[in-house]
Protein backbone atom coordinates (compact mmCIF):
# COMPACT_ATOMS: atom_id res chain seq x y z
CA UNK A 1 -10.66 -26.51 15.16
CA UNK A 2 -7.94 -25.32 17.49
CA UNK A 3 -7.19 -21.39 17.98
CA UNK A 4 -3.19 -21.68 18.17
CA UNK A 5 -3.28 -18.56 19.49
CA UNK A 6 -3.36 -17.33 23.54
CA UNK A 7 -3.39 -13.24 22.95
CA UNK A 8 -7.19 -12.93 23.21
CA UNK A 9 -7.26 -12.74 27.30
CA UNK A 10 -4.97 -10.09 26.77
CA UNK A 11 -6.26 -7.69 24.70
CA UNK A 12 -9.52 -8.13 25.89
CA UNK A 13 -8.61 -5.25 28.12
CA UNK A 14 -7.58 -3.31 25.38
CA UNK A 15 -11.19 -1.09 26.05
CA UNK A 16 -10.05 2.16 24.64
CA UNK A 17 -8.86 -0.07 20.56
CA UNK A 18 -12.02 -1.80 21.08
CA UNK A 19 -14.40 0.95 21.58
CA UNK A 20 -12.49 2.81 18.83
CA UNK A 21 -12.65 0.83 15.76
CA UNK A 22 -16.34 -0.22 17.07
CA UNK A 23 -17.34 3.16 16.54
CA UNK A 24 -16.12 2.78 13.06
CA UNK A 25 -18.18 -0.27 11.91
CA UNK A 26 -21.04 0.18 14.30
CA UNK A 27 -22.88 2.46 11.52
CA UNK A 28 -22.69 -0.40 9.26
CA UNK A 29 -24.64 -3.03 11.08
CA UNK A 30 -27.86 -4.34 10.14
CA UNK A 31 -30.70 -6.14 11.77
CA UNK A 32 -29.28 -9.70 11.73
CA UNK A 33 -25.87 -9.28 12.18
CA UNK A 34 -23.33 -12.88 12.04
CA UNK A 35 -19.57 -12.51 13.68
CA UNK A 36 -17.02 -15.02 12.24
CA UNK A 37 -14.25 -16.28 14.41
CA UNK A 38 -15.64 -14.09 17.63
CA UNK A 39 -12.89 -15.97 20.15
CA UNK A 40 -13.97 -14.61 23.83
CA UNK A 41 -17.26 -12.20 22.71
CA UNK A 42 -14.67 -9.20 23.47
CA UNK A 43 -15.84 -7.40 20.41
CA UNK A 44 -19.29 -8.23 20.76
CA UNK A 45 -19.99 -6.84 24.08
CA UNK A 46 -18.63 -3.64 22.90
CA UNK A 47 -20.79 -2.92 20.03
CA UNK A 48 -23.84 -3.90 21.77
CA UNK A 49 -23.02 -1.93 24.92
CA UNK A 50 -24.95 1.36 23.63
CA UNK A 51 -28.11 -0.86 24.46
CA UNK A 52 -29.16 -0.51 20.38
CA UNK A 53 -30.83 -3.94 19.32
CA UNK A 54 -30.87 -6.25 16.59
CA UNK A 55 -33.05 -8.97 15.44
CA UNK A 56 -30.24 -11.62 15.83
CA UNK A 57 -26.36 -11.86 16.62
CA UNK A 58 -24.81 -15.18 15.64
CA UNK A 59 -21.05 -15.57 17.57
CA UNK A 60 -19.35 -18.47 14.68
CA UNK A 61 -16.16 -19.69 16.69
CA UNK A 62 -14.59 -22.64 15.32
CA UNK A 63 -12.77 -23.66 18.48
CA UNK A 64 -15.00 -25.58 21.24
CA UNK A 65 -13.62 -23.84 24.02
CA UNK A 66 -13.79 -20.56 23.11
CA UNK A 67 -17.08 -20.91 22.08
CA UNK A 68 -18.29 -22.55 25.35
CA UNK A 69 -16.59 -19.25 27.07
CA UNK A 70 -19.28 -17.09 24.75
CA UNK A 71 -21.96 -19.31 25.71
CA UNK A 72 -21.71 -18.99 29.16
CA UNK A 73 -20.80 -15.01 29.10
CA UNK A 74 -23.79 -12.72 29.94
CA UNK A 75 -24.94 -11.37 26.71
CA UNK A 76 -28.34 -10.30 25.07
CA UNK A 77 -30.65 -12.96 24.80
CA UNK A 78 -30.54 -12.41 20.76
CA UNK A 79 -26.93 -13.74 20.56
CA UNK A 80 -26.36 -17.17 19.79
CA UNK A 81 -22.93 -18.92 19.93
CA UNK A 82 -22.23 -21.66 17.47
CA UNK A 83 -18.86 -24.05 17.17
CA UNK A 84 -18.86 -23.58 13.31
CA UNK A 85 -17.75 -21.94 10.02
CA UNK A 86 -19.89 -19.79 7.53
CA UNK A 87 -20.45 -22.88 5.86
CA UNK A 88 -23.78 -24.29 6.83
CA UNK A 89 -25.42 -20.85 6.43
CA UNK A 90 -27.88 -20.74 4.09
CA UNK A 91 -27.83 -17.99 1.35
CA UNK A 92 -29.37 -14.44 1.93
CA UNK A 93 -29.61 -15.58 5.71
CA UNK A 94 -27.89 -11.94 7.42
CA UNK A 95 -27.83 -8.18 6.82
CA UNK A 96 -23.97 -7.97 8.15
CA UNK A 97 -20.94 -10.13 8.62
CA UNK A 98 -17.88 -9.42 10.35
CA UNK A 99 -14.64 -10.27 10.55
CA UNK A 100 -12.66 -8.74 13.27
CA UNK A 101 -9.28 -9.87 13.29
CA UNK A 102 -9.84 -12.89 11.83
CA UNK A 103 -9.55 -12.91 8.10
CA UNK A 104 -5.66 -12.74 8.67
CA UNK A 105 -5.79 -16.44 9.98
CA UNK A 106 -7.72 -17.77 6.72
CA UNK A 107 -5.57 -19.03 4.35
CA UNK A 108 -7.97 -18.74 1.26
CA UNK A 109 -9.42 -15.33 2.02
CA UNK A 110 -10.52 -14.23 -1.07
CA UNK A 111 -12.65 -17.62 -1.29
CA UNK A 112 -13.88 -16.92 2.46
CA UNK A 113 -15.29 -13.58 1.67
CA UNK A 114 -17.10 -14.76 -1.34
CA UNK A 115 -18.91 -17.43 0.68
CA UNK A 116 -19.57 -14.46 3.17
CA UNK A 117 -21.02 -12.11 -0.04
CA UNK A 118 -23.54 -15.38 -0.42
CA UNK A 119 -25.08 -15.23 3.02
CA UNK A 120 -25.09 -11.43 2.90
CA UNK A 121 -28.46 -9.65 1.80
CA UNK A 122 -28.90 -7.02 -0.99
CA UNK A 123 -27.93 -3.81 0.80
CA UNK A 124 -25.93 -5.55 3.66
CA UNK A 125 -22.39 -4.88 4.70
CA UNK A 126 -19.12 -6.82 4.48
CA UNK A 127 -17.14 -5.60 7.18
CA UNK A 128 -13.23 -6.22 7.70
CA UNK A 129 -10.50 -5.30 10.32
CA UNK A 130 -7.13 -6.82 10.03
CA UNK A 131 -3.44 -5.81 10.89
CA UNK A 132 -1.98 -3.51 8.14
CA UNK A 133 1.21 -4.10 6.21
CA UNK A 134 3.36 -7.13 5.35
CA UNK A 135 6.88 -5.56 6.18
CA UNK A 136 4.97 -5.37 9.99
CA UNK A 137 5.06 -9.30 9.92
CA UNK A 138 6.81 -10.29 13.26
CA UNK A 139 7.12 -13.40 15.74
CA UNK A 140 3.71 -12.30 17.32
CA UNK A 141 1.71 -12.53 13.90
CA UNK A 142 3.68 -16.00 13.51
CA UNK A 143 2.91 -16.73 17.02
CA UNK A 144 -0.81 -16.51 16.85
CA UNK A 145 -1.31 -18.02 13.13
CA UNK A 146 -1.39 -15.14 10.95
CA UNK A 147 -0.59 -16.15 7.17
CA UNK A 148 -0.46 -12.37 6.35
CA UNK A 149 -0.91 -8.33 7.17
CA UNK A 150 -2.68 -6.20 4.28
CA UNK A 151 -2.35 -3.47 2.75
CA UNK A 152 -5.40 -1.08 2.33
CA UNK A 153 -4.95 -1.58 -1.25
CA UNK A 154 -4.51 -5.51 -1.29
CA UNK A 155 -7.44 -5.25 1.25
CA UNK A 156 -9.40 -3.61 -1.16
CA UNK A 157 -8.53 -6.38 -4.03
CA UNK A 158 -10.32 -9.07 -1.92
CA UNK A 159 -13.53 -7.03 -1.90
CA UNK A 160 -15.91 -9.64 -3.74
CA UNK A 161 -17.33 -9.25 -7.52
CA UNK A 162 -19.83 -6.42 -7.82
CA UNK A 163 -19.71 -4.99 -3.89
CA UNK A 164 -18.91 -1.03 -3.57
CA UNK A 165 -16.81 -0.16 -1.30
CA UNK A 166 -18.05 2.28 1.29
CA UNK A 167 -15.01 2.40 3.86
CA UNK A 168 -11.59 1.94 3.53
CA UNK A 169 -8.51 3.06 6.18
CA UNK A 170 -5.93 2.86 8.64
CA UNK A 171 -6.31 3.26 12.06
CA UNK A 172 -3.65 3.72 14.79
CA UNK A 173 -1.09 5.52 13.08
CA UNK A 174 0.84 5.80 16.08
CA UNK A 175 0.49 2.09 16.90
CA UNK A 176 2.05 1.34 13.54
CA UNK A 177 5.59 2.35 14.78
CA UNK A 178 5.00 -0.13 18.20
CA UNK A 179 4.36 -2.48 15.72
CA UNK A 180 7.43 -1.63 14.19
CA UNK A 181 9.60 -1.70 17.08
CA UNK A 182 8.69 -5.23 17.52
CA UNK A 183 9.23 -6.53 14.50
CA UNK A 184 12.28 -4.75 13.71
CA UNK A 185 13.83 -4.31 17.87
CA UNK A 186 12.09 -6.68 20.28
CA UNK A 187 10.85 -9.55 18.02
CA UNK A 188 8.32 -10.42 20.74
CA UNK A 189 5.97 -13.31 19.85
CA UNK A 190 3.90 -11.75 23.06
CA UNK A 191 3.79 -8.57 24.40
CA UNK A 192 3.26 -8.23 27.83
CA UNK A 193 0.46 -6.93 29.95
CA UNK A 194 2.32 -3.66 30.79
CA UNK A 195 2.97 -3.09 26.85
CA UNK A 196 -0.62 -3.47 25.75
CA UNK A 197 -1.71 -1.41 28.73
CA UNK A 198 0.39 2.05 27.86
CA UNK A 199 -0.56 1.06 23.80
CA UNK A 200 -4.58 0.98 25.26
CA UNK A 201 -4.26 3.76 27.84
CA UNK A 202 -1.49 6.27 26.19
CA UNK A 203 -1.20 5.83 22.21
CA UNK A 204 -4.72 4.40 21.34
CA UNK A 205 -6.67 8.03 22.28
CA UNK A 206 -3.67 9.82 20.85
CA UNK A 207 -4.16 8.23 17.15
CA UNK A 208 -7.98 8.58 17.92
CA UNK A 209 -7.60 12.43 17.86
CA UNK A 210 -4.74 11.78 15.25
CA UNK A 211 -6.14 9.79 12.81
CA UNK A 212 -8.56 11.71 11.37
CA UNK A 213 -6.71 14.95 11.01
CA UNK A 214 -4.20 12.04 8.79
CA UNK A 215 -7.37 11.65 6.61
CA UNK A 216 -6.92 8.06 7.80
CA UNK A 217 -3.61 7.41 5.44
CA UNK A 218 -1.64 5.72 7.86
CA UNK A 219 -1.97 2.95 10.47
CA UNK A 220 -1.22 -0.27 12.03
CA UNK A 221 -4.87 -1.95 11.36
CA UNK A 222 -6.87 -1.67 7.92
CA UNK A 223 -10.75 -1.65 7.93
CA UNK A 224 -12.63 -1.68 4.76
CA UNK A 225 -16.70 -2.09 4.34
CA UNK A 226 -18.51 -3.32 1.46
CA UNK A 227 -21.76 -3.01 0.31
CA UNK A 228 -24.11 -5.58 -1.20
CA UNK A 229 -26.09 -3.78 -4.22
């Protein structure tokens, strides 16, 4: 499987978003922790750069190259990079799964977090961060093969049968009106370098300080966590 995307060399120096919303789903990882659709190990290097261990951290990236890229990056010895899908795992096999701006590219999401819940253990988390709101849709989320943005609450709905929600909220709530420039002004299908660098450097610590005092209500990304009981 091809990524028809070519955004993830770019935001991989997006440093100050990716050690933000770590900090968010870092409390909810478990011993054996599984990362679907990990592209370039950006997000993986961040939430294991506090030095904290784990029994096992399996990088799933369906594209060949990519995954090669993870293979030959220097990470922990416990992280394993495999060209594949949830599919093969067996049941009960992990104590989190994450899906880090990813679930957006599935077209049957609903039926790819259920086959997540199966693999998950009793007590493990089901953790999701995707781009917030529809009426954000622009030439960049056509551009990189997103079928959709959510809404916290239609984020929510896709929470599988009998998991409790334990986090749910935007982040970046100054973001969301970049986001809204560009699909409303600019209708850029890429920003540039210079762009993502003042949205890492400038408005990323802003909404950090900002979000919070919001009570988390508004945003340009949704995360929500679920629970395994």
């Amino acid at each position: 499987m091809k990524y028809v995307g070519d955004e993830l060399e770019l935001f991989s120096r997006a440093r100050n978003w990716k050690s933000y919303f770590c900090a968010q789903i870092k409390p909810f990882l478990g011993h054996d922790v599984v990362e679907v659709g990990a592209g370039l190990a950006g997000t993986t290097r961040v939430l294991l750069s506090d030095g904290a261990g784990h029994g096992s951290w399996l990088c799933l990236e369906p594209d060949a190259d990519l995954c090669g890229q993870i293979e030959l990056a220097q990470l922990p010895s416990f992280v394993v990079a495999r060209c594949s899908t949830l599919e093969p795992l067996p049941q009960d096999c992990c104590d989190s799964i994450l899906y880090i701006d990813v679930l957006e590219h599935i077209e049957h999401d609903r039926a790819e977090l259920e086959q997540a819940w199966r693999r998950l253990r009793s007590g493990g988390h089901l953790i999701v961060l995707s781009p917030a709101h529809q009426f954000l849709f622009s030439p960049f989320d056509q551009a990189i093969g997103h079928f959709r943005r959510y809404s916290r609450a239609g984020l929510e709905a896709c929470g599988p049968a009998g998991s409790r929600l334990v986090r749910s909220r935007y982040l970046d709530s100054l973001g969301f009106f970049l986001s809204l420039a560009n699909s409303r002004l600019l209708r850029q299908s890429m920003p540039t370098p210079g762009q993502v660098a003042f949205w890492d450097r400038i408005v990323v610590p802003l909404s950090r300080r900002l979000d919070p005092l919001m009570g988390y209500h508004f945003g340009k990304s949704v995360l929500c966590v679920w629970q395994k009981v």
